[in-house]
PDB file of N, CA and C in Angstrom:
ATOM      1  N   UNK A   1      24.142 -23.770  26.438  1.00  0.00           N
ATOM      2  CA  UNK A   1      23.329 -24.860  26.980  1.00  0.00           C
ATOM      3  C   UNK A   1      24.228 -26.004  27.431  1.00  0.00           C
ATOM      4  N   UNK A   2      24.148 -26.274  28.285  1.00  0.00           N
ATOM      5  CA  UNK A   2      24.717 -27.385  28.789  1.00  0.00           C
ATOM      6  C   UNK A   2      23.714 -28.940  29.536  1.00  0.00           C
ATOM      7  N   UNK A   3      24.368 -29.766  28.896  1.00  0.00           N
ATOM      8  CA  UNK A   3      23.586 -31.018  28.772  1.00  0.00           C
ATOM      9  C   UNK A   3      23.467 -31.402  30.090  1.00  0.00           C
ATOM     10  N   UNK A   4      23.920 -30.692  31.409  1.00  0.00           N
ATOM     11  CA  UNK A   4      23.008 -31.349  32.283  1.00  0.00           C
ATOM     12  C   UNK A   4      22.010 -30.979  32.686  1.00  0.00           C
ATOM     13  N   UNK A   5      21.312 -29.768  32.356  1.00  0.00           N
ATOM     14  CA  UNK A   5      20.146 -29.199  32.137  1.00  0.00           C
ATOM     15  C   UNK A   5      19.079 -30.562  31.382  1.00  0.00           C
ATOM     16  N   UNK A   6      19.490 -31.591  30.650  1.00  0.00           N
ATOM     17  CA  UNK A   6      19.196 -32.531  30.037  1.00  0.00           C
ATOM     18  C   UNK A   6      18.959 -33.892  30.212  1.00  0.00           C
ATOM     19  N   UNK A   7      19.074 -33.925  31.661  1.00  0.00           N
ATOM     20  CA  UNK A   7      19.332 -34.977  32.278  1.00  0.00           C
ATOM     21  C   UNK A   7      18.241 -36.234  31.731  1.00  0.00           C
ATOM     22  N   UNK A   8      17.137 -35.840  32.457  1.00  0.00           N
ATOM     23  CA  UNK A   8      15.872 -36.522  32.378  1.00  0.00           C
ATOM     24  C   UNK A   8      15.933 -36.903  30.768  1.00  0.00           C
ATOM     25  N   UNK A   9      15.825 -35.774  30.395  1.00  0.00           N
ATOM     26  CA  UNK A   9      15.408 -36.229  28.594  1.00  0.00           C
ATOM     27  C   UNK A   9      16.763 -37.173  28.135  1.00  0.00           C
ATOM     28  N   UNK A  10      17.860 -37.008  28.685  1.00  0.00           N
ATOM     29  CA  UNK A  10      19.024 -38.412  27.959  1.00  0.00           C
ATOM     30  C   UNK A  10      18.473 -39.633  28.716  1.00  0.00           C
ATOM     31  N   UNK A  11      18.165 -40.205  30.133  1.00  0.00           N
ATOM     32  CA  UNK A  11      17.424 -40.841  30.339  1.00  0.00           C
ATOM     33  C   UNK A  11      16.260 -41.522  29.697  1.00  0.00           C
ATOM     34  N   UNK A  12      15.476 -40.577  29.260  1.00  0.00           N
ATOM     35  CA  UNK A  12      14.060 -41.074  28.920  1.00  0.00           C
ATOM     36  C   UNK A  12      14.875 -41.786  27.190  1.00  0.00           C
ATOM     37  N   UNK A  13      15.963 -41.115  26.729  1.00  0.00           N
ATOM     38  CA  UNK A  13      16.059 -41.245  25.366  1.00  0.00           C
ATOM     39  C   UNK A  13      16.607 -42.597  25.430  1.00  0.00           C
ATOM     40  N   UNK A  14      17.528 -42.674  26.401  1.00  0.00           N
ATOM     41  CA  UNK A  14      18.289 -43.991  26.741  1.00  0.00           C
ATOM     42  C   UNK A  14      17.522 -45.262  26.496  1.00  0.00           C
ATOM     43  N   UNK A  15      16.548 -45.123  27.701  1.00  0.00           N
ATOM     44  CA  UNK A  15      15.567 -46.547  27.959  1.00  0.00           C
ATOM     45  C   UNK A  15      14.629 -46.900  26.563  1.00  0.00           C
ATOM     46  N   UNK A  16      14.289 -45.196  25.804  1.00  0.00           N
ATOM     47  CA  UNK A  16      13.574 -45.952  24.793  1.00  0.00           C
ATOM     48  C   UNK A  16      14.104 -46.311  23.733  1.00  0.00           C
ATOM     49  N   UNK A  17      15.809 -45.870  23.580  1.00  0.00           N
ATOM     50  CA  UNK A  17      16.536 -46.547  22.218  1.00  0.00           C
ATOM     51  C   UNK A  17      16.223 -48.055  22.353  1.00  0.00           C
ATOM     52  N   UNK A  18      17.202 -48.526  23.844  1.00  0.00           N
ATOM     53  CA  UNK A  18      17.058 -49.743  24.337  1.00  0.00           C
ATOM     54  C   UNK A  18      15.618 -50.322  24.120  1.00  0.00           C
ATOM     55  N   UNK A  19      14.254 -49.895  24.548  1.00  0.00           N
ATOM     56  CA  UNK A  19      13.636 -50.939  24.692  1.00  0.00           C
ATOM     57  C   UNK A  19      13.010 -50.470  22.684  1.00  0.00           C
ATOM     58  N   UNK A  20      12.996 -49.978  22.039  1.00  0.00           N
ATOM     59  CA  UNK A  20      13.256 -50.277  20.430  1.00  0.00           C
ATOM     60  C   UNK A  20      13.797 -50.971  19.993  1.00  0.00           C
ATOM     61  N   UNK A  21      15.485 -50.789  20.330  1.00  0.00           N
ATOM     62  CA  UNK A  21      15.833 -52.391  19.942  1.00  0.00           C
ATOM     63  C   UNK A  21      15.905 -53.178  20.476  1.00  0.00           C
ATOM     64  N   UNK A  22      15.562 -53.977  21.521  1.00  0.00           N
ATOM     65  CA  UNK A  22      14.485 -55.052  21.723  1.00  0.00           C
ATOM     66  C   UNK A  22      13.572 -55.204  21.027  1.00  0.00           C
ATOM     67  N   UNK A  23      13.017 -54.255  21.196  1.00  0.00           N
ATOM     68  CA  UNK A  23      11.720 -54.825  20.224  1.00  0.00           C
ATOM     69  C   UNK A  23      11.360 -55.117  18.750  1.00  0.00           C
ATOM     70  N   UNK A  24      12.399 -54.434  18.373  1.00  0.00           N
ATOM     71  CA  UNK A  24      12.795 -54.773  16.871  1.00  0.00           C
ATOM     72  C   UNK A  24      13.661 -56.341  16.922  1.00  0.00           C
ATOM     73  N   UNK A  25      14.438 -56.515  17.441  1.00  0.00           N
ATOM     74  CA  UNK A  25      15.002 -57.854  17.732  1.00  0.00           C
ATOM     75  C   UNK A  25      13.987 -58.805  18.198  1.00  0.00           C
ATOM     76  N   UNK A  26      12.859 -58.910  18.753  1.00  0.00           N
ATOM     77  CA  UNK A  26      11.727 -59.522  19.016  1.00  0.00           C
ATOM     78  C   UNK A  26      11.065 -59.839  17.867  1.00  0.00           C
ATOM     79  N   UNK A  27      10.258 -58.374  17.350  1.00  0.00           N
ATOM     80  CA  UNK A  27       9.410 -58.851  16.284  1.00  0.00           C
ATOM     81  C   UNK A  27      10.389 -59.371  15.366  1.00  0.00           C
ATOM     82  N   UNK A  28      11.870 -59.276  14.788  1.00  0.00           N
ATOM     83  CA  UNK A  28      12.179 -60.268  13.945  1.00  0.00           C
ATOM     84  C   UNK A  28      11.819 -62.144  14.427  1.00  0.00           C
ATOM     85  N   UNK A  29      11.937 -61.881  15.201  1.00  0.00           N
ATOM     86  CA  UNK A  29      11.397 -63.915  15.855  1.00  0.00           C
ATOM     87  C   UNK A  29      10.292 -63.682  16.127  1.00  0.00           C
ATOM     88  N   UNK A  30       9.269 -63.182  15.675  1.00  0.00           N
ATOM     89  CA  UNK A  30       7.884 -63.755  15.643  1.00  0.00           C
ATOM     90  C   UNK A  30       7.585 -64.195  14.614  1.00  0.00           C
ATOM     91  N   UNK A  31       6.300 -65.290  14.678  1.00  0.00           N
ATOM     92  CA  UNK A  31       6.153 -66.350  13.681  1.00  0.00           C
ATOM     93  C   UNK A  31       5.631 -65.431  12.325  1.00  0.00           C
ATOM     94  N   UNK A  32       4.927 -64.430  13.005  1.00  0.00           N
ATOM     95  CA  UNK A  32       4.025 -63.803  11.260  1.00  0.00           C
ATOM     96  C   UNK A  32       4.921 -61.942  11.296  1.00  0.00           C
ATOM     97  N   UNK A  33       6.234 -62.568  10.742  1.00  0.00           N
ATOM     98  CA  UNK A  33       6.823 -61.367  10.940  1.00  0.00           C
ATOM     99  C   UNK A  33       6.395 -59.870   9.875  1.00  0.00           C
ATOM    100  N   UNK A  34       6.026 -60.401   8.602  1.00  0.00           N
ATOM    101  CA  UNK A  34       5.385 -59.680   8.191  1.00  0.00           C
ATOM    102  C   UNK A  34       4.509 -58.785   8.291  1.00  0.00           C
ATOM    103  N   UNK A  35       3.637 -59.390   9.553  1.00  0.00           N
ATOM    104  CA  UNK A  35       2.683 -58.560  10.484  1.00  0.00           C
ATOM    105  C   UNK A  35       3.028 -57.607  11.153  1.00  0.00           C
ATOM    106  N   UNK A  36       4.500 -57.685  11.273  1.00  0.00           N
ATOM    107  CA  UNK A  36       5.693 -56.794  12.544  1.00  0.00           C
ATOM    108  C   UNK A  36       6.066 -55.940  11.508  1.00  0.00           C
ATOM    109  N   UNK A  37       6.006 -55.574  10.513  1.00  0.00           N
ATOM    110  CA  UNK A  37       6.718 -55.117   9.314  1.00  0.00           C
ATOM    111  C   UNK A  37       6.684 -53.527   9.645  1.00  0.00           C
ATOM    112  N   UNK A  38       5.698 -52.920   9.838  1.00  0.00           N
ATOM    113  CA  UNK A  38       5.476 -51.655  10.420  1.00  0.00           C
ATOM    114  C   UNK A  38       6.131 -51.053  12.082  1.00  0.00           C
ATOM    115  N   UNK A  39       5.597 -52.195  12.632  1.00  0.00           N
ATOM    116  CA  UNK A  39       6.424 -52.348  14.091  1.00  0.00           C
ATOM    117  C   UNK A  39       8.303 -51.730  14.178  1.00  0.00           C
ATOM    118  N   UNK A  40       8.450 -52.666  13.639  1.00  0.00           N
ATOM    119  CA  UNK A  40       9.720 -52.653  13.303  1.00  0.00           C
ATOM    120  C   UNK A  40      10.571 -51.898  12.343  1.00  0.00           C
ATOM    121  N   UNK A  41       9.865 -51.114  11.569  1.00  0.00           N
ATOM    122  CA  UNK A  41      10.260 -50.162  10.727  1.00  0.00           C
ATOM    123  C   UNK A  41      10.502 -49.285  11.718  1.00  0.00           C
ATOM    124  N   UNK A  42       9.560 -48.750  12.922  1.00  0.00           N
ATOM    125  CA  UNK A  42       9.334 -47.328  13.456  1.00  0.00           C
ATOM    126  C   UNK A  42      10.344 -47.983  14.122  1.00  0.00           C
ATOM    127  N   UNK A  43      10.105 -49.096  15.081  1.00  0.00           N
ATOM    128  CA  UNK A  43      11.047 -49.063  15.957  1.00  0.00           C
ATOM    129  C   UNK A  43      12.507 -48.828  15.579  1.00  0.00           C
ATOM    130  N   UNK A  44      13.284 -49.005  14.538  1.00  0.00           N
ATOM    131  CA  UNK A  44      14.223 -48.934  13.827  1.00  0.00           C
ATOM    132  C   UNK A  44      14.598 -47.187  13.986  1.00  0.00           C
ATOM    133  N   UNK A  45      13.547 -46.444  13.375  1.00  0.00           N
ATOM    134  CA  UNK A  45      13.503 -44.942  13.266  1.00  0.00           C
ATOM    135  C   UNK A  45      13.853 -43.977  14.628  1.00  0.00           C
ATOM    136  N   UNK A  46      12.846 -45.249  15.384  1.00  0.00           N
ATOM    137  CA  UNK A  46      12.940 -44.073  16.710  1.00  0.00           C
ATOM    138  C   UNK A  46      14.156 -44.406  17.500  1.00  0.00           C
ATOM    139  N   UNK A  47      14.136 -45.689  17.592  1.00  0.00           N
ATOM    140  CA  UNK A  47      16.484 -45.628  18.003  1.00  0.00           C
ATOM    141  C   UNK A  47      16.648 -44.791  17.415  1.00  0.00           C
ATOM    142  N   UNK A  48      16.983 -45.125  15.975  1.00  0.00           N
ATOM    143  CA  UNK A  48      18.245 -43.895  15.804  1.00  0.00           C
ATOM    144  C   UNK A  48      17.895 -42.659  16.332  1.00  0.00           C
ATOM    145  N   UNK A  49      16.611 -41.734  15.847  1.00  0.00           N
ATOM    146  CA  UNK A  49      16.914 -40.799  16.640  1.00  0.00           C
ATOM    147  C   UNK A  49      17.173 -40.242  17.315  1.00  0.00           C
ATOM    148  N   UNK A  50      16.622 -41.258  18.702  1.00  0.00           N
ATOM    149  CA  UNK A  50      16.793 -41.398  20.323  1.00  0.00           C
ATOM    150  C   UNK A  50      18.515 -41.021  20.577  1.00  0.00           C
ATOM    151  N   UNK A  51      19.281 -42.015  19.501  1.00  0.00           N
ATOM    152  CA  UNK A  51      20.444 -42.010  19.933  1.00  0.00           C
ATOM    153  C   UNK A  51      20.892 -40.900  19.050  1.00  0.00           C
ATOM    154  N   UNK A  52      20.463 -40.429  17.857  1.00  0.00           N
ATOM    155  CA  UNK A  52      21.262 -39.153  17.523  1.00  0.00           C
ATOM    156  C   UNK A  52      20.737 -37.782  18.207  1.00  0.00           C
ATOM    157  N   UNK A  53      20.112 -37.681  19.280  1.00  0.00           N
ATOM    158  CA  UNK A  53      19.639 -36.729  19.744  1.00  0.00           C
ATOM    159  C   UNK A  53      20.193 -36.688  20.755  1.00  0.00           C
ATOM    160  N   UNK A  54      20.869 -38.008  21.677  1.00  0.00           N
ATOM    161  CA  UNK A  54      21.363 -37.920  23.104  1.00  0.00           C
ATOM    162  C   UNK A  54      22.182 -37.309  22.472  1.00  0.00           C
ATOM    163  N   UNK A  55      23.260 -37.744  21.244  1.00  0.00           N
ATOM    164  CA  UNK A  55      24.573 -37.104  20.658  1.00  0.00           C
ATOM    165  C   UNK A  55      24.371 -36.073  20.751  1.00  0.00           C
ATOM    166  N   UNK A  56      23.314 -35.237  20.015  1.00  0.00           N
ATOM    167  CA  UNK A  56      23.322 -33.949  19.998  1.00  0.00           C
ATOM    168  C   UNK A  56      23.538 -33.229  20.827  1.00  0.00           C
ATOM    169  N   UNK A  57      22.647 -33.808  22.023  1.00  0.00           N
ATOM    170  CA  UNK A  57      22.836 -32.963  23.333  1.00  0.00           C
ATOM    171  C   UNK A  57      23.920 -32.960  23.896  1.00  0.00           C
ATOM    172  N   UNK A  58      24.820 -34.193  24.059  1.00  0.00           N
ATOM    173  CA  UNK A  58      26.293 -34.342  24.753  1.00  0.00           C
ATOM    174  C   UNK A  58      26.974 -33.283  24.223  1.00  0.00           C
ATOM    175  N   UNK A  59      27.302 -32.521  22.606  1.00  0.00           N
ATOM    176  CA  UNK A  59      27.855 -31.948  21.969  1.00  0.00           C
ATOM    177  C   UNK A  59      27.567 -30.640  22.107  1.00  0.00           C
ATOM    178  N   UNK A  60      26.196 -30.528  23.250  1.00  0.00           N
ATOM    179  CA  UNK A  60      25.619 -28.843  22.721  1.00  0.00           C
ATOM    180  C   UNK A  60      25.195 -28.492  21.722  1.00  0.00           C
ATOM    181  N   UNK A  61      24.624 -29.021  20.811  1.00  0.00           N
ATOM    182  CA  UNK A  61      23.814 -28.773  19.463  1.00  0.00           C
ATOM    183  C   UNK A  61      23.202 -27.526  19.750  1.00  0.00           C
ATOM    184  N   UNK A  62      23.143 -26.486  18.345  1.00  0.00           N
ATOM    185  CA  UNK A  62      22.137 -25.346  18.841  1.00  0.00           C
ATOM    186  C   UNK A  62      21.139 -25.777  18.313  1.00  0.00           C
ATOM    187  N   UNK A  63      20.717 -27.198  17.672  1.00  0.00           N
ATOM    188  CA  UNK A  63      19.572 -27.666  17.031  1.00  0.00           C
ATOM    189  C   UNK A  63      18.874 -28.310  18.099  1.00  0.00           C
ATOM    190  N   UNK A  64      19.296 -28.351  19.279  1.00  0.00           N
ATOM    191  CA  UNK A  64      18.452 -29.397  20.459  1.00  0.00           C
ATOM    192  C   UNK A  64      17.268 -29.532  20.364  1.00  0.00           C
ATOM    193  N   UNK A  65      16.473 -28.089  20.113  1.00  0.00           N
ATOM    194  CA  UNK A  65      15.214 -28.081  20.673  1.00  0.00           C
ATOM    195  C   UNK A  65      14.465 -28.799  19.471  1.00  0.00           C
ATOM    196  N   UNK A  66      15.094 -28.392  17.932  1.00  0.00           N
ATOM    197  CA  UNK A  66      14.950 -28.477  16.697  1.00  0.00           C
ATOM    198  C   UNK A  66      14.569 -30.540  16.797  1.00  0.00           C
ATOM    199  N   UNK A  67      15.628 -30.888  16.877  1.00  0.00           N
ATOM    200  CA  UNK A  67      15.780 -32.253  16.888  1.00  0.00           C
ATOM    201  C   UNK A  67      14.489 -33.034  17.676  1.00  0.00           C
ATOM    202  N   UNK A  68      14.685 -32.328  19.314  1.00  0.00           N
ATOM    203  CA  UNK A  68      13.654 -32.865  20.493  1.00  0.00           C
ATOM    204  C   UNK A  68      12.122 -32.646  19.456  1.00  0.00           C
ATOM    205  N   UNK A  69      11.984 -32.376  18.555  1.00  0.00           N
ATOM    206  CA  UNK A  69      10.292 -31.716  17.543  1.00  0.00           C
ATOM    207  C   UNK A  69      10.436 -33.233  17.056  1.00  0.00           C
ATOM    208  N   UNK A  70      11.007 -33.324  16.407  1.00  0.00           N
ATOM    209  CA  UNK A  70      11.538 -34.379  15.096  1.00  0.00           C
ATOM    210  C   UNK A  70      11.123 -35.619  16.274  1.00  0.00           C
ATOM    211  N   UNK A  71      11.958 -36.034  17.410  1.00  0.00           N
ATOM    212  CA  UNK A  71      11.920 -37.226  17.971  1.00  0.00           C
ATOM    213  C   UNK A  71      10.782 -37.092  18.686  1.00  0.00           C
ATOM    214  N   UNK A  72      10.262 -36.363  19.052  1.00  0.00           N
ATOM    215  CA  UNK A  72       8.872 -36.216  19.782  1.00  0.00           C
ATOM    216  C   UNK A  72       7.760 -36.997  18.812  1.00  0.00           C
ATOM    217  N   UNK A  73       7.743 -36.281  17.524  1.00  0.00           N
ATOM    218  CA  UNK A  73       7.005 -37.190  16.513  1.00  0.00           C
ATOM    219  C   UNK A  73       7.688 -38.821  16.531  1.00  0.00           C
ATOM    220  N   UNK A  74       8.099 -38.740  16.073  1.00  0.00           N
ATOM    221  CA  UNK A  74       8.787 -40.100  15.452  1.00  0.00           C
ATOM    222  C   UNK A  74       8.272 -41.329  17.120  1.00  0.00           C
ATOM    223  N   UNK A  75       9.018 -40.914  18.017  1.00  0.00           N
ATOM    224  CA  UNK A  75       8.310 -41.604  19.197  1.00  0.00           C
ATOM    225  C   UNK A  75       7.231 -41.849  19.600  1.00  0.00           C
ATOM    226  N   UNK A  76       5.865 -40.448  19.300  1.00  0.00           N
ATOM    227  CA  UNK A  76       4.889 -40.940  19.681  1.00  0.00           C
ATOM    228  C   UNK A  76       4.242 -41.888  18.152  1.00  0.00           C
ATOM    229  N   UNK A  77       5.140 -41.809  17.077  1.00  0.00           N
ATOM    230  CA  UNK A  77       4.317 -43.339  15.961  1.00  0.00           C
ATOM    231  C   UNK A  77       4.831 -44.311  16.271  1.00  0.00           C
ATOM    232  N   UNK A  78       6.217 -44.413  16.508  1.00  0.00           N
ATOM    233  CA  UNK A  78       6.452 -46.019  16.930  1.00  0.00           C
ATOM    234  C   UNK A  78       5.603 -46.320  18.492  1.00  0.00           C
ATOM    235  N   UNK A  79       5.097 -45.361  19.388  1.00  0.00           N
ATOM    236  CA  UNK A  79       4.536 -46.010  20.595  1.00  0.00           C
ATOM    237  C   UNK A  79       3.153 -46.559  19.883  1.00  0.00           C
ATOM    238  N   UNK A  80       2.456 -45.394  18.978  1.00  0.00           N
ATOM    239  CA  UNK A  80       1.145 -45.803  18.614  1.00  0.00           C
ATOM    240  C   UNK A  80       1.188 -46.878  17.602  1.00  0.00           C
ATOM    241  N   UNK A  81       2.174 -47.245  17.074  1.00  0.00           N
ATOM    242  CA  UNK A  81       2.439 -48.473  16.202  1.00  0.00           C
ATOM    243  C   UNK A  81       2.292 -49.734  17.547  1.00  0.00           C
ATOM    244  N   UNK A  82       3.830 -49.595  18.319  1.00  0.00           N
ATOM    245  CA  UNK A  82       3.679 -50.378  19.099  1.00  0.00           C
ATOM    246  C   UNK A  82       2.379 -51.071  19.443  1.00  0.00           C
ATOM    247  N   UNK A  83       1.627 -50.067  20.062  1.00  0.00           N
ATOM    248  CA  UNK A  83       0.647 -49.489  21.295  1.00  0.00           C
ATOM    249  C   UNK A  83      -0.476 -51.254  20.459  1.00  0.00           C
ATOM    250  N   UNK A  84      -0.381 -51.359  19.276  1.00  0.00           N
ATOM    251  CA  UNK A  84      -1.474 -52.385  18.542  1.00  0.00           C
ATOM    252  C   UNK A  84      -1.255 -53.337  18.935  1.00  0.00           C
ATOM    253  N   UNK A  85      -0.082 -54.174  19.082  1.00  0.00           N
ATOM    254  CA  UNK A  85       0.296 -55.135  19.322  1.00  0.00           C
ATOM    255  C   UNK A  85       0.156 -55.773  20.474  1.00  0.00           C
ATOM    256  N   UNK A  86       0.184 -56.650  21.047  1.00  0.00           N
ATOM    257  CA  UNK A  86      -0.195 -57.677  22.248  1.00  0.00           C
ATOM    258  C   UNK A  86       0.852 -58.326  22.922  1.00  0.00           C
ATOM    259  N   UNK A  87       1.842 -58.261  22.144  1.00  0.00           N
ATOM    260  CA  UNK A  87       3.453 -58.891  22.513  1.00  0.00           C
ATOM    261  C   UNK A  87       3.587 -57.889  23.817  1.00  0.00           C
ATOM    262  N   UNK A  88       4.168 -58.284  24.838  1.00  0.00           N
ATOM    263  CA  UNK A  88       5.047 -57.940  26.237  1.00  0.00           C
ATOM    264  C   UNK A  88       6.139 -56.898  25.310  1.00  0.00           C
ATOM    265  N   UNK A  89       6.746 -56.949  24.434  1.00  0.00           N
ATOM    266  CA  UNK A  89       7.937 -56.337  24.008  1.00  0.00           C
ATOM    267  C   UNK A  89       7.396 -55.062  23.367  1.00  0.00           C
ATOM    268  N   UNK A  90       6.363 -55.161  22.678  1.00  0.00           N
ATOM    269  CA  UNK A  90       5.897 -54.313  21.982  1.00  0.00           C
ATOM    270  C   UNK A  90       4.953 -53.507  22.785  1.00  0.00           C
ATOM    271  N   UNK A  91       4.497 -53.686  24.226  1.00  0.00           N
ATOM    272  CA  UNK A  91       3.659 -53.138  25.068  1.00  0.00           C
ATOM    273  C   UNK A  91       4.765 -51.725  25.466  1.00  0.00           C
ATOM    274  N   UNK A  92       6.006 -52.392  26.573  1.00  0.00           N
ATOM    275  CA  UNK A  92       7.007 -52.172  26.919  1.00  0.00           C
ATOM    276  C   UNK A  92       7.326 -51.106  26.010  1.00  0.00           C
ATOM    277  N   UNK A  93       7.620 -51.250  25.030  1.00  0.00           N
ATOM    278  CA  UNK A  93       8.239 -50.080  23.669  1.00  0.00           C
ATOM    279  C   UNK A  93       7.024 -49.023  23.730  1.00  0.00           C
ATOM    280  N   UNK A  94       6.176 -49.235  23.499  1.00  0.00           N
ATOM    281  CA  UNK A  94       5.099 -47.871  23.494  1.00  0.00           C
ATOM    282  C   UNK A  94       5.156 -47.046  24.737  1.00  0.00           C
ATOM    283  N   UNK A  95       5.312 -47.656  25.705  1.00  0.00           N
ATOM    284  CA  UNK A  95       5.139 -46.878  27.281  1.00  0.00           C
ATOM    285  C   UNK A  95       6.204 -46.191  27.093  1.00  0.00           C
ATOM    286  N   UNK A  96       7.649 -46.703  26.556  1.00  0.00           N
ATOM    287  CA  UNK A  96       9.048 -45.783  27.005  1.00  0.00           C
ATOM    288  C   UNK A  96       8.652 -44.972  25.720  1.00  0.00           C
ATOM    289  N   UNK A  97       8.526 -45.242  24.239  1.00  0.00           N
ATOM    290  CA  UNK A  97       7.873 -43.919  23.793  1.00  0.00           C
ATOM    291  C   UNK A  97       7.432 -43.052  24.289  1.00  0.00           C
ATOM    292  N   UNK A  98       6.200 -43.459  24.727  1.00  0.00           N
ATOM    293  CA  UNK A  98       5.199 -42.462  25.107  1.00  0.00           C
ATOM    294  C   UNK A  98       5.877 -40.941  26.155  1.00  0.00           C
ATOM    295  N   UNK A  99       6.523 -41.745  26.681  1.00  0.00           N
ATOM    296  CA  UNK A  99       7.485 -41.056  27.898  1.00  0.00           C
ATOM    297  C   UNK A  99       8.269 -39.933  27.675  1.00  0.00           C
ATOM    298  N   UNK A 100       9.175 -40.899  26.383  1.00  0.00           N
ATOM    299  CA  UNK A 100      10.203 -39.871  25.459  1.00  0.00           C
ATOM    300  C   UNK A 100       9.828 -38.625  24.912  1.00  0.00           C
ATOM    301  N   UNK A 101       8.619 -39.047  24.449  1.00  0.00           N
ATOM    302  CA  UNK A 101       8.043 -38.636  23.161  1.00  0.00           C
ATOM    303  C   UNK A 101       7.752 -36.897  24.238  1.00  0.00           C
ATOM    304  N   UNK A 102       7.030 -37.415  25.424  1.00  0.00           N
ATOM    305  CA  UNK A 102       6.739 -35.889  26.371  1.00  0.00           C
ATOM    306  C   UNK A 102       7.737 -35.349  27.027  1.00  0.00           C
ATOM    307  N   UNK A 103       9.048 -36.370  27.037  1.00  0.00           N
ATOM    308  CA  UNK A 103      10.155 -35.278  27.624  1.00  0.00           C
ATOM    309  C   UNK A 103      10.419 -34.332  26.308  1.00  0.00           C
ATOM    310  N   UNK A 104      10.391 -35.310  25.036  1.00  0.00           N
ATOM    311  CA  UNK A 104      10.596 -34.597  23.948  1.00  0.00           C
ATOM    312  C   UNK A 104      10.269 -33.382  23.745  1.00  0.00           C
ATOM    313  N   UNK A 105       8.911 -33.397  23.564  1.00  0.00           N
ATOM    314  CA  UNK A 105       7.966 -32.193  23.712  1.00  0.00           C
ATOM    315  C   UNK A 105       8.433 -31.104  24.901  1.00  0.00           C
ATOM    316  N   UNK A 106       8.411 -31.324  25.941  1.00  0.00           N
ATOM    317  CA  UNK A 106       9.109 -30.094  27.254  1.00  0.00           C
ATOM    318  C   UNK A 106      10.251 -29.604  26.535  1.00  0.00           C
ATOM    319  N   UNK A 107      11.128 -29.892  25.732  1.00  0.00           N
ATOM    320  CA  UNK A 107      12.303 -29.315  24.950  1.00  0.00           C
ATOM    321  C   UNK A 107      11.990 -28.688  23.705  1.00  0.00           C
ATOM    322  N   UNK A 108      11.586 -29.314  22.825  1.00  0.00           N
ATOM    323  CA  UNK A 108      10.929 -28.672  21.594  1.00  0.00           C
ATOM    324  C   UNK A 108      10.241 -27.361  21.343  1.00  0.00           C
TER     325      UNK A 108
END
């Protein structure tokens, strides 16, 4: 397997590490952060994966498809976490989930 077969899905993984952490860096400066407490947990989760999965793929993992299961979940809870919230940052984060989450799935 070779990762440029992968294109799209390192893309999609890219924009939604990035807009996670944003948005985890956001909900820490909101006033009732406690309220973000969930927000920001997932968002936390679904970076990393995002980014240990592009790894995977750069490396040829024979776990690709294995992994793309794992982040498929994990993406579509932080979008539906997101998805509650009203914040611009937290809107933003659910959509590039949502995205991930179905390139995810086409691999898995």
């Amino acid at each position: 397997m070779s990762h440029e077969k992968y294109q799209d899905l390192i893309q999609k993984l890219h924009v939604c590490m990035e807009a996670c952490n944003h948005c985890y860096d956001a909900c820490l400066k909101e006033e009732d952060v406690k309220m973000m407490a969930e927000c920001i947990r997932t968002d936390r989760e679904c970076a990393d994966i995002c980014g240990y999965l592009e790894q995977a793929i750069s490396r040829n993992s024979p776990f690709v498809s294995e992994f793309a299961g794992v982040c498929a979940k994990i993406c579509q809870a932080c979008g539906d976490e997101c998805k509650k919230h009203d914040h611009q940052h937290c809107q933003d984060c659910a959509k590039a989930c949502y995205e991930c989450a179905e390139a995810c799935k086409q691999v898995a």
